[in-house]
Protein backbone atom coordinates (compact mmCIF):
# COMPACT_ATOMS: atom_id res chain seq x y z
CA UNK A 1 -34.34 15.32 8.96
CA UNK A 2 -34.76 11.82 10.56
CA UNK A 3 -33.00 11.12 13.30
CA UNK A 4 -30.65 8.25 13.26
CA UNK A 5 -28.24 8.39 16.07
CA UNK A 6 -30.19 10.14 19.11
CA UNK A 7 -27.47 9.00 21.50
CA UNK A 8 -24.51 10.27 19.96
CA UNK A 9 -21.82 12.05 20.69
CA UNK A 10 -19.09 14.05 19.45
CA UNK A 11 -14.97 14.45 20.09
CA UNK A 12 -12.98 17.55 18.74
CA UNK A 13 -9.42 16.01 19.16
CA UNK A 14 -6.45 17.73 19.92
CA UNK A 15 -2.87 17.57 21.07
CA UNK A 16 -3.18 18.51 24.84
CA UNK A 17 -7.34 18.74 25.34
CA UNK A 18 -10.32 17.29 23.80
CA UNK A 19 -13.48 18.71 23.79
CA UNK A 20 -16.41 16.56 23.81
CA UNK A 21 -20.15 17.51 22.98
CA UNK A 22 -23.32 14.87 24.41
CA UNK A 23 -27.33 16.38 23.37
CA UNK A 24 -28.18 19.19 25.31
CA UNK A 25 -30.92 17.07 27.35
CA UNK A 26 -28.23 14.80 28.78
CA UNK A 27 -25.95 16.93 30.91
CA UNK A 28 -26.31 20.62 32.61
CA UNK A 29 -22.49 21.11 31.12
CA UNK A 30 -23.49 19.17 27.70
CA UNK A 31 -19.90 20.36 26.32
CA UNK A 32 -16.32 19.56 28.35
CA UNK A 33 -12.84 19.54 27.93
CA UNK A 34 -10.96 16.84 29.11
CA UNK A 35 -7.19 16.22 29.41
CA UNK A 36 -5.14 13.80 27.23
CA UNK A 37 -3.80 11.94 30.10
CA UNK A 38 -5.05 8.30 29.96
CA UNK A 39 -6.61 8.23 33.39
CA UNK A 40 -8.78 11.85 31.67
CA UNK A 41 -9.67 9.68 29.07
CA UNK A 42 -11.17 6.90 30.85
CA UNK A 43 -13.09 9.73 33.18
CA UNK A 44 -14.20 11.07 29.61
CA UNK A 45 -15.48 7.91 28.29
CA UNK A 46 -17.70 7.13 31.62
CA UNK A 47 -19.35 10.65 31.05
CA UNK A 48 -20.59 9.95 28.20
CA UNK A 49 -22.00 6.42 29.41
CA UNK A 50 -23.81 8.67 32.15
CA UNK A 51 -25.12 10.88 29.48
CA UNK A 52 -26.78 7.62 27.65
CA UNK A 53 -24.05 8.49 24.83
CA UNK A 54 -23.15 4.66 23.22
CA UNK A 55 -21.81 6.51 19.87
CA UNK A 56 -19.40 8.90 19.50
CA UNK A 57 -17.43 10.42 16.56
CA UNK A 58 -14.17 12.36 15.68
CA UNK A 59 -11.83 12.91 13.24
CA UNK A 60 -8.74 11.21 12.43
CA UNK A 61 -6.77 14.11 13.43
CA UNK A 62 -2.85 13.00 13.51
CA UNK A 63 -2.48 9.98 15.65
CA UNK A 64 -4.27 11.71 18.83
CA UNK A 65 -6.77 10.29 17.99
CA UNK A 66 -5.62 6.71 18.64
CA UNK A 67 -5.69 6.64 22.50
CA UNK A 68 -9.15 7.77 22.26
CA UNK A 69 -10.22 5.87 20.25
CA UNK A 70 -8.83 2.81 21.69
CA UNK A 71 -10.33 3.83 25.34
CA UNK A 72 -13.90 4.49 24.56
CA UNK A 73 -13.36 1.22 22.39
CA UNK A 74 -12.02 -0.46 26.10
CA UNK A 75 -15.03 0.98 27.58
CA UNK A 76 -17.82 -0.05 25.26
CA UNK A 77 -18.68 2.63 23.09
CA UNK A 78 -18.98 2.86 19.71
CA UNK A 79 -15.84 5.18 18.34
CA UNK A 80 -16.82 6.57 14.45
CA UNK A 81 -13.60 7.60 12.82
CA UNK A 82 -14.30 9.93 10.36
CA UNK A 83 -12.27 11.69 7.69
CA UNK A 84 -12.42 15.25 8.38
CA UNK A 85 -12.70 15.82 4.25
CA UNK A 86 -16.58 15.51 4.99
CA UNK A 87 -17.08 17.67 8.15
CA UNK A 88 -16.39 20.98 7.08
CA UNK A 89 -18.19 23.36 8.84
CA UNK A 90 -19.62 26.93 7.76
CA UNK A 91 -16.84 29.61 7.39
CA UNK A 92 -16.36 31.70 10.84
CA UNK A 93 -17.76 28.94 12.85
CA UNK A 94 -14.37 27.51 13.76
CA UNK A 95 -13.36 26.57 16.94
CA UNK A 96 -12.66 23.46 19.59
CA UNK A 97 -16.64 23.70 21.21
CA UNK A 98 -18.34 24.63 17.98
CA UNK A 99 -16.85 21.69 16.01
CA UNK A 100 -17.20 19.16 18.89
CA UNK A 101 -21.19 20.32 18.37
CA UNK A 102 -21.20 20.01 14.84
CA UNK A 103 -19.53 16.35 14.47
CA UNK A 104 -22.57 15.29 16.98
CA UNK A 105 -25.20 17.04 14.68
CA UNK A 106 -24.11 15.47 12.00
CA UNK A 107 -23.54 12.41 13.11
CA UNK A 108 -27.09 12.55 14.89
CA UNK A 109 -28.65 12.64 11.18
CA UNK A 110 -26.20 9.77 9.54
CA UNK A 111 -24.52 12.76 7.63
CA UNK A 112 -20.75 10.88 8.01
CA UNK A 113 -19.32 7.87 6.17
CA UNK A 114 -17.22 5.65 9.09
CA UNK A 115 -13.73 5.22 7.86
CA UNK A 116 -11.98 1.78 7.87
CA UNK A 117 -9.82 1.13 10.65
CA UNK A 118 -9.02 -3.00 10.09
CA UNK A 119 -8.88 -5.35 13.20
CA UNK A 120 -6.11 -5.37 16.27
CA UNK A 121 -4.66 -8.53 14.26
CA UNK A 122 -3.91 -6.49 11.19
CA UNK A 123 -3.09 -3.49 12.52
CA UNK A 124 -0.09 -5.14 14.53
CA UNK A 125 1.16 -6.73 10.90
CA UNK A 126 1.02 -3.30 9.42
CA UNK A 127 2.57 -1.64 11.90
CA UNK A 128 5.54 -3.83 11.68
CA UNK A 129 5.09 -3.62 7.40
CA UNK A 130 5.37 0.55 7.72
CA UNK A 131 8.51 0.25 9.88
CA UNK A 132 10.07 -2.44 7.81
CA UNK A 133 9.45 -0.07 5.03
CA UNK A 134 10.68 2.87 6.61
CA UNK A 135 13.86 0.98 7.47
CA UNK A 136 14.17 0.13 4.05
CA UNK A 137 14.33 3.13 2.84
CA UNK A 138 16.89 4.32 5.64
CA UNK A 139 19.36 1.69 4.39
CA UNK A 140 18.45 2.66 0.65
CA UNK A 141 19.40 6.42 1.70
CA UNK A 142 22.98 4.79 3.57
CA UNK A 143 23.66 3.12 0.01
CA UNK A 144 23.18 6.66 -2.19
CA UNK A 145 25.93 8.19 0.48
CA UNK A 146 27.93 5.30 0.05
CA UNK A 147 28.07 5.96 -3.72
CA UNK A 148 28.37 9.61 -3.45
CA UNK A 149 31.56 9.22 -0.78
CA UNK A 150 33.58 6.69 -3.67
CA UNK A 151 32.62 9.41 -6.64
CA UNK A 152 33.82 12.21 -4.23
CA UNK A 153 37.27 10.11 -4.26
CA UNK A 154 36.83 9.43 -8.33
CA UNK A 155 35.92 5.89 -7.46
CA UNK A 156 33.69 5.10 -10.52
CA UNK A 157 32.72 1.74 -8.82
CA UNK A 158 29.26 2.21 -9.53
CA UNK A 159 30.09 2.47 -13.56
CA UNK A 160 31.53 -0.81 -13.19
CA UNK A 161 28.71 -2.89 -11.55
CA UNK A 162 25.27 -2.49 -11.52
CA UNK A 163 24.77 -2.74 -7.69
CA UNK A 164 26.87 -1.06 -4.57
CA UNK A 165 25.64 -2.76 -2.24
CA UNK A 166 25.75 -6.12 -3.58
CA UNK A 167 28.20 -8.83 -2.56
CA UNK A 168 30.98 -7.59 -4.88
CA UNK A 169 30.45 -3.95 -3.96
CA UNK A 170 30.38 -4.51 -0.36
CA UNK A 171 33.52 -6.36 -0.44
CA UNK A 172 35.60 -3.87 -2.31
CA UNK A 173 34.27 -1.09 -0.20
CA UNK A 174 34.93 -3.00 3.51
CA UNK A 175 38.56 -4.48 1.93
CA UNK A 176 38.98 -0.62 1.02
CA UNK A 177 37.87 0.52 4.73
CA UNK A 178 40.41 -2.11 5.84
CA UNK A 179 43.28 -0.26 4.18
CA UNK A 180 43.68 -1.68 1.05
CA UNK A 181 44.46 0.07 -1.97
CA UNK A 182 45.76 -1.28 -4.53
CA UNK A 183 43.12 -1.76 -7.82
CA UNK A 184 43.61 -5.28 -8.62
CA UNK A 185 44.04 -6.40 -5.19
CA UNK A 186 40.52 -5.06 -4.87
CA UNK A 187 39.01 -6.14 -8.07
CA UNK A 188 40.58 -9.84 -7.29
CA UNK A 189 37.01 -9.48 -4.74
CA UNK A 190 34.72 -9.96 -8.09
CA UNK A 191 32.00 -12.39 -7.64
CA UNK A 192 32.23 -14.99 -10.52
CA UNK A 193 28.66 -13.61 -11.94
CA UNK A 194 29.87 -9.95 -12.24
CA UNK A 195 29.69 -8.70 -16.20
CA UNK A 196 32.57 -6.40 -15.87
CA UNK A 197 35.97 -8.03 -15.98
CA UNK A 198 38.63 -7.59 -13.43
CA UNK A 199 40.42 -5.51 -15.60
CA UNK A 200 37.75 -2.99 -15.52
CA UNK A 201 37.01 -2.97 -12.26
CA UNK A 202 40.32 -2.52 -11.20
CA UNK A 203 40.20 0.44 -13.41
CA UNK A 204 37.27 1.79 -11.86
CA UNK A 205 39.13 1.66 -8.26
CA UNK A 206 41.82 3.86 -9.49
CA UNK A 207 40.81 7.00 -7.52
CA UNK A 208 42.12 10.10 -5.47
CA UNK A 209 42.28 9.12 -1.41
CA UNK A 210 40.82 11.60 0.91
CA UNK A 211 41.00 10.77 4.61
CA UNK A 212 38.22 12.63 5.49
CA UNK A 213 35.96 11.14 2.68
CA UNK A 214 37.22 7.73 4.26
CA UNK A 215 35.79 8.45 7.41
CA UNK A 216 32.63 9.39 6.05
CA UNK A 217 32.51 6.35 4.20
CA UNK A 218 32.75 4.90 7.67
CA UNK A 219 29.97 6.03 9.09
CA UNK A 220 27.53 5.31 6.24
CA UNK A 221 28.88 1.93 5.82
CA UNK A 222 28.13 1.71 9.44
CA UNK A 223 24.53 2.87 9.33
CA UNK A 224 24.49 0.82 6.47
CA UNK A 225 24.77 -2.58 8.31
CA UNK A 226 22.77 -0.89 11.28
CA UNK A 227 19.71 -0.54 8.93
CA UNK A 228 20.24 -4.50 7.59
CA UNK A 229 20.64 -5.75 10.94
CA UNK A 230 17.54 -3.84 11.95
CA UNK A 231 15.93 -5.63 9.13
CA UNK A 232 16.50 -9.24 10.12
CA UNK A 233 15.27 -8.45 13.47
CA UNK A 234 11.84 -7.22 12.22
CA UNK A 235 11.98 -9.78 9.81
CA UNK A 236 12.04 -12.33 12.94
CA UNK A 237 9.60 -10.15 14.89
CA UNK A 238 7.14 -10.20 11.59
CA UNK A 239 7.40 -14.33 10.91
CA UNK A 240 6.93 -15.33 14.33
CA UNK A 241 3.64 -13.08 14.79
CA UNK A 242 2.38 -14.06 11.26
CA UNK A 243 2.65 -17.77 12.13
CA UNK A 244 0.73 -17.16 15.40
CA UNK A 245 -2.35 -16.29 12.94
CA UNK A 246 -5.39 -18.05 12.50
CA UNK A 247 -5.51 -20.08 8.82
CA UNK A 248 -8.21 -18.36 6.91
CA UNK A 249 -11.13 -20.72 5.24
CA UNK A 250 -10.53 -20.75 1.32
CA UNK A 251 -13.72 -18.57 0.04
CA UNK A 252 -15.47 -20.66 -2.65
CA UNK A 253 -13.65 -23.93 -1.81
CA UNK A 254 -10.70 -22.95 -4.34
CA UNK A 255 -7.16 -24.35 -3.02
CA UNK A 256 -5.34 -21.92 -0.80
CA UNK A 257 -1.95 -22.28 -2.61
CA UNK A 258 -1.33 -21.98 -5.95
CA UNK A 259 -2.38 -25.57 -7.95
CA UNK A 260 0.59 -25.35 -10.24
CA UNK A 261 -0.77 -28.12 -12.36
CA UNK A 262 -3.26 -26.12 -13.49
CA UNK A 263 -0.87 -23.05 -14.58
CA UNK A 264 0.66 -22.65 -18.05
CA UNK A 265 4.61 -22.77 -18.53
CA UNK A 266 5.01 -18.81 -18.15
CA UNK A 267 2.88 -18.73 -15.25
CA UNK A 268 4.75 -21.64 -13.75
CA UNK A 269 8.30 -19.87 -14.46
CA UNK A 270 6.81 -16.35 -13.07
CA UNK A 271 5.85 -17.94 -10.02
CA UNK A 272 9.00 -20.24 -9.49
CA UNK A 273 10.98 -16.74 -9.84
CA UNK A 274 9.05 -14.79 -7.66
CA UNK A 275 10.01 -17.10 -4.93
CA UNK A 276 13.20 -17.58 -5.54
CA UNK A 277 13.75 -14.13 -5.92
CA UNK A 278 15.41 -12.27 -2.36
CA UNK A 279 15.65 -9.00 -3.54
CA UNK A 280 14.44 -6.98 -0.08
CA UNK A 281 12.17 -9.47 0.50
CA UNK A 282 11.60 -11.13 4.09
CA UNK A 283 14.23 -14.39 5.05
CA UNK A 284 11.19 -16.64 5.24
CA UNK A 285 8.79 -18.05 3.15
CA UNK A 286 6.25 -14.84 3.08
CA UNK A 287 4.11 -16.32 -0.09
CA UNK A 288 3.14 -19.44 2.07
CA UNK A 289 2.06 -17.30 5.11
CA UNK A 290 0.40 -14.77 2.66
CA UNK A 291 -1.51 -18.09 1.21
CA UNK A 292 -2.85 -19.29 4.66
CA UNK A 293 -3.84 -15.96 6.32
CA UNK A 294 -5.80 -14.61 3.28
CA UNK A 295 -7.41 -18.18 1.63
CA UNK A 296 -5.85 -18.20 -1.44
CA UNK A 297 -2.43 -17.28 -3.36
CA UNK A 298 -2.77 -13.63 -5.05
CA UNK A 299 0.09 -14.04 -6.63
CA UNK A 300 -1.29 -15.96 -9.32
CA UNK A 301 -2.60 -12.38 -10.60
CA UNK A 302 0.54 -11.31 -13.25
CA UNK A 303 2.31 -8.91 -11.84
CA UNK A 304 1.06 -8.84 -8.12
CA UNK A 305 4.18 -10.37 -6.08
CA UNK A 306 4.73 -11.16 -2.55
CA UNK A 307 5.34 -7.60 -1.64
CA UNK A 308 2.14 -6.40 -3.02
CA UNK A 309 0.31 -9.26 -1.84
CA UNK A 310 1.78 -8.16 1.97
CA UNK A 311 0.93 -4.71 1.31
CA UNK A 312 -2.39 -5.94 0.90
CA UNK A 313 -2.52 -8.03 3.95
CA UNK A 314 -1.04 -5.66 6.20
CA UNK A 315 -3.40 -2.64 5.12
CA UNK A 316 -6.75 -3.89 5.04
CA UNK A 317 -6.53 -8.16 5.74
CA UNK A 318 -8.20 -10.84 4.13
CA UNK A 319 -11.73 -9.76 4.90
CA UNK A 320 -12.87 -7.22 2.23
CA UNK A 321 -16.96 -7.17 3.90
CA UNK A 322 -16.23 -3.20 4.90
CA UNK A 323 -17.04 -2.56 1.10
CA UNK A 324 -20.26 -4.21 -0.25
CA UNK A 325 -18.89 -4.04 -3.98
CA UNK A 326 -15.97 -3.68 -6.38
CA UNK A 327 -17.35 -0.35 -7.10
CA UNK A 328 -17.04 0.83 -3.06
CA UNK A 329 -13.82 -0.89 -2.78
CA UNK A 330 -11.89 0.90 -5.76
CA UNK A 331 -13.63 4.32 -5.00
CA UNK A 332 -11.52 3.39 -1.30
CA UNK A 333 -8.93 2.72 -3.07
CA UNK A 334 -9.30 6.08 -5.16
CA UNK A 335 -8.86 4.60 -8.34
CA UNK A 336 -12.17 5.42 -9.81
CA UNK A 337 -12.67 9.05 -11.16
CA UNK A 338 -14.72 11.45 -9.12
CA UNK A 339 -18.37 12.20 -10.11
CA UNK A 340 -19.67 15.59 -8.85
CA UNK A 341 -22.89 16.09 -11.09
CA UNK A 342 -24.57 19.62 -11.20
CA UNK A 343 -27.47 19.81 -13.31
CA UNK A 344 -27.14 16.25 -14.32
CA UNK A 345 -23.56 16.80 -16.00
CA UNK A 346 -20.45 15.83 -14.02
CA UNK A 347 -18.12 18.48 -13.17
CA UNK A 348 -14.79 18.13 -13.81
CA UNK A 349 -12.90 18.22 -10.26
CA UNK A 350 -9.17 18.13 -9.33
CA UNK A 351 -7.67 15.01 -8.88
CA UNK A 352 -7.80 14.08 -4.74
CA UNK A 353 -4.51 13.44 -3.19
CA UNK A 354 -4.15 10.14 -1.78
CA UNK A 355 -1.72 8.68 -0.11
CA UNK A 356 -2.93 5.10 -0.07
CA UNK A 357 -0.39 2.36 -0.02
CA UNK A 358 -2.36 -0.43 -1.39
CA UNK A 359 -3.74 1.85 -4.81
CA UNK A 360 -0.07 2.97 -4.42
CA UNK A 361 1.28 -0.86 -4.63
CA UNK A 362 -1.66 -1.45 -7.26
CA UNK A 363 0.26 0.69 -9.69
CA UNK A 364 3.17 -0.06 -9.32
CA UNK A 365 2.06 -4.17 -9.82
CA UNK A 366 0.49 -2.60 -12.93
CA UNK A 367 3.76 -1.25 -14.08
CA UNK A 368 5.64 -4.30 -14.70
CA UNK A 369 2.82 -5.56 -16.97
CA UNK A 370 4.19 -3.25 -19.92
CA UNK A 371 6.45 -6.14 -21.71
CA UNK A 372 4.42 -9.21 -20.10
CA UNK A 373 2.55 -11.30 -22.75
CA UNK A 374 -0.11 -12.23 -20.41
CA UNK A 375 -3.63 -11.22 -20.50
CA UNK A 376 -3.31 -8.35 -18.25
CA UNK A 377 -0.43 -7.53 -20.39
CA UNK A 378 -2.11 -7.29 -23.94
CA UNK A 379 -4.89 -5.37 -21.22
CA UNK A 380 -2.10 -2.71 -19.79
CA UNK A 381 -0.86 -1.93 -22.76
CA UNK A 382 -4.86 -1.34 -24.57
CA UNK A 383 -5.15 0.79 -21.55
CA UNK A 384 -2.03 3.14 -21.75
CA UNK A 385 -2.44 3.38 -25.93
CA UNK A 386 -6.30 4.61 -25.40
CA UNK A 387 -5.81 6.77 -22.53
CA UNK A 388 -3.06 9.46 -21.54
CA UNK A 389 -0.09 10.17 -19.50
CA UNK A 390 -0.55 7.59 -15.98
CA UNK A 391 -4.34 7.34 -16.76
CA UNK A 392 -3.94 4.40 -18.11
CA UNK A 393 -1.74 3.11 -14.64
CA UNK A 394 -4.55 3.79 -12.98
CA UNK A 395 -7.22 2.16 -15.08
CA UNK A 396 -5.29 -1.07 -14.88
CA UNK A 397 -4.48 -0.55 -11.17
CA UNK A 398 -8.46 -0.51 -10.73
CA UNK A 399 -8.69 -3.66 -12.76
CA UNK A 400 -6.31 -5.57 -10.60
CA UNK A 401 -8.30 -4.33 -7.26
CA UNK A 402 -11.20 -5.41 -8.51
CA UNK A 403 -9.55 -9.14 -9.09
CA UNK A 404 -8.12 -9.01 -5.82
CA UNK A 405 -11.92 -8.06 -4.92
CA UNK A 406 -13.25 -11.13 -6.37
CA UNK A 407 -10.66 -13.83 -5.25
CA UNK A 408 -11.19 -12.52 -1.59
CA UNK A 409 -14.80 -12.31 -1.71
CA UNK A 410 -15.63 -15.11 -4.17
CA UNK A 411 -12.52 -17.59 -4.57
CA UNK A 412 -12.89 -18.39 -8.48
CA UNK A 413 -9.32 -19.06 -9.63
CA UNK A 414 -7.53 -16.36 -11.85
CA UNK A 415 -6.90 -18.12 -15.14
CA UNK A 416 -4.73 -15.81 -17.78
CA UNK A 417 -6.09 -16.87 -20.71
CA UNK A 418 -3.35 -14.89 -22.29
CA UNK A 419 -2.51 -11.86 -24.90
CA UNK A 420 -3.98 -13.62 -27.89
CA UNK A 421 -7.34 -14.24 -26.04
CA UNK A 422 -7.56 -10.36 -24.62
CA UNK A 423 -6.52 -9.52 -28.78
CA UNK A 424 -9.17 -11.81 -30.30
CA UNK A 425 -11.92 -10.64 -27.81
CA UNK A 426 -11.04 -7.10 -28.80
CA UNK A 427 -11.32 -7.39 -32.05
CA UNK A 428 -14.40 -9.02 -32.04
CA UNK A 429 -16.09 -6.26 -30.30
CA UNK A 430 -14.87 -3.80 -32.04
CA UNK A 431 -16.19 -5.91 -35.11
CA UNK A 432 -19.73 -5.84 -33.32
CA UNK A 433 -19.59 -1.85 -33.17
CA UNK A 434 -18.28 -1.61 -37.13
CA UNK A 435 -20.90 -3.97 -37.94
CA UNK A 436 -23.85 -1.95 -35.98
CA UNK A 437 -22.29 1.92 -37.34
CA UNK A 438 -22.20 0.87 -40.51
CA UNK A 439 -26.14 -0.74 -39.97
CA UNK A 440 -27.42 2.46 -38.70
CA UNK A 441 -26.06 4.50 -41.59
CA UNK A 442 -27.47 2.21 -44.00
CA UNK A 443 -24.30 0.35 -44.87
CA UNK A 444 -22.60 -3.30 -44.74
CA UNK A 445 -19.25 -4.39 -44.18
CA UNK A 446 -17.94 -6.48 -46.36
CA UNK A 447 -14.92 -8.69 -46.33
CA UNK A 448 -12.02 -8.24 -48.58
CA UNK A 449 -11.38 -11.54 -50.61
């Protein structure tokens, strides 16, 4: 086998120790263990610059790996993150000095695919996205025990309006906290907009008092606000180190907003409701920023919003060079089937597990395009009729990478030409394949009058 890294060397991370591998030429003691401290990392990293190492893999075991990596990155080495899917070594040949010794053989012969790790920049923006998200979902959890505490009391407040934790909601639970008691006082807190009538709400309020339940109530109502004031802090935190960003170049010379001139009267109302729309979304104008950090307004895609468009941003940035094609970038994404051939026939394999979160925002931006009219509507819904169960999800989630793909990389303009276009173009293929069956079996289609 050729040789392509002869200088390489190889990390088997762990909690407390890593062991490290350099060739066998290089060092009397070519395998050590060093300690996780930072001051045994640094001694780690200028071993293997006195060994002639200047490339060194390991696995992304965790998030030990992260100080490592980030040291021999300090000290000028080359750290290859690999995903320790395609290391496996033979069975009974486990342990921390053999596998330290196999990462460097294989990464001496090019055996290991790099994984993506995106720059300093974006990994700051996406660690504040994951804990914004995680916060989220702490205050989502705080409104479920706020609705199980009123149906513990018989408070069917939730069978009234549509939303808990909205404005009216809120209200009648704090004026409820306060002491009051009394139905109609309480429904007399409606918001204008509310469906439901006083009447009914004040029904909904008649329920069975439980001190005890009332204190719980408390304390989720408390965590409650905790979680939204935690929010609007990393909401500040995340605008002020987004505008701090450098404005990307458009790609392609297209215009890095959206030119609503150029959009249809659907398109124009989707987009005017997407911003308007406040629904967990940052305090700030997000699209904007999104617009002049990545080149160019994804959100002219139907279905991909702000959120997705963030998710984007924050997982992988606005440069999309780490995958030469759409093919590379959607087999990252694991959107693409797997294609294991034996004998020249693909075998069927399991389905990998994935835990991506932009494939994972992908579908769920592919979702919403079940009633849309659009293009990628009439396209969603050819999808989900061919193929079955959330194959089709997927198929359309792989379509919408690959447009993200080409407005990064290339900057032509999404146009929807709409549903009638995707319907006409359909049916004239599938004319094209009538016409050449009924050909090769001798036949012609004909018309009916």
């Amino acid at each position: 086998m050729v040789i392509v890294h002869p200088n390489a060397g190889g990390i088997d991370i762990g909690s407390e120790s890593h062991f490290v591998s350099v060739p066998p030429d290089r060092d009397q003691e070519p395998v050590r263990e060093f300690g996780s401290w930072t001051a045994d990392l640094h001694r780690m990293a200028r071993w293997l610059k006195s060994c002639g190492v200047n490339t060194v893999v390991m696995q992304s075991t965790g998030v030990y790996w992260i100080p490592v990596h980030d040291v021999l990155e300090q000290e000028g080495l080359e750290a290859y993150l690999v995903n320790a899917r395609g290391t496996k070594n033979l069975p009974g040949r486990k342990s921390d000095v053999q596998e330290c010794q196999w990462l460097r053989k294989l990464h001496t012969y090019g055996l290991l695919r790099k994984s993506f790790r995106p720059p300093a920049e974006i990994r700051a923006v996406r660690t504040i996205w994951r804990l914004r998200d995680r916060v989220l979902k702490d205050a989502a959890r705080a409104v479920q025990h706020i609705q199980k505490a009123l149906t513990t009391m018989n408070i069917q407040l939730a069978n009234a309006i549509s939303d808990v934790s909205g404005v009216t909601g809120m209200n009648i639970v704090r004026a409820i906290l306060q002491g009051q008691r009394d139905p109609h006082e309480l429904a007399q807190l409606r918001d204008p907009r509310i469906k439901a009538s006083e009447e009914e709400i004040a029904h909904s309020l008649e329920g069975n008092w439980q001190p005890d339940v009332l204190f719980e109530l408390q304390q989720v109502v408390d965590t409650y606000d905790f979680h939204r004031q935690q929010l609007a802090t990393i909401d500040t935190q995340l605008e002020k180190y987004m505008t701090g960003l450098p404005t990307r170049e458009p790609v392609g010379g297209p215009p890095v907003g959206v030119d609503v001139s150029k959009l249809s009267v659907k398109q124009r109302k989707k987009l005017k409701a997407s911003r308007k729309s406040k629904d967990n979304r940052p305090a700030f104008d997000l699209g904007a920023q999104l617009a002049r950090l990545m080149g160019v307004d994804l959100r002219i895609i139907d279905g991909i919003d702000v959120m997705t468009v963030q998710t984007i941003y924050s997982e992988v940035g606005p440069d999309l060079s780490a995958w030469a094609t759409e093919g590379a970038w959607t087999s990252w994404l694991e959107l693409v089937p797997r294609k294991d051939v034996s004998s020249g026939k693909v075998i069927k394999q399991k389905k990998r597990p994935s835990n991506n979160r932009v494939a994972t925002a992908l579908r769920n931006a592919a979702e919403t395009l079940v009633r849309s009219d659009s293009y990628l509507g009439a396209r969603y819904r050819h999808f989900t009729a061919r193929l079955e169960g959330l194959k089709g999800v997927k198929a359309m989630a792989r379509y919408l990478a690959c447009l993200v793909y080409r407005l990064l990389t290339k900057g032509p303009a999404w146009v929807d030409r709409g549903a009638a276009y995707y319907e006409n173009k359909r049916r004239e293929r599938e004319l094209v394949s009538l016409h050449r069956k009924a050909a090769a079996m001798g036949m012609q289609l004909v018309p009916t009058a």
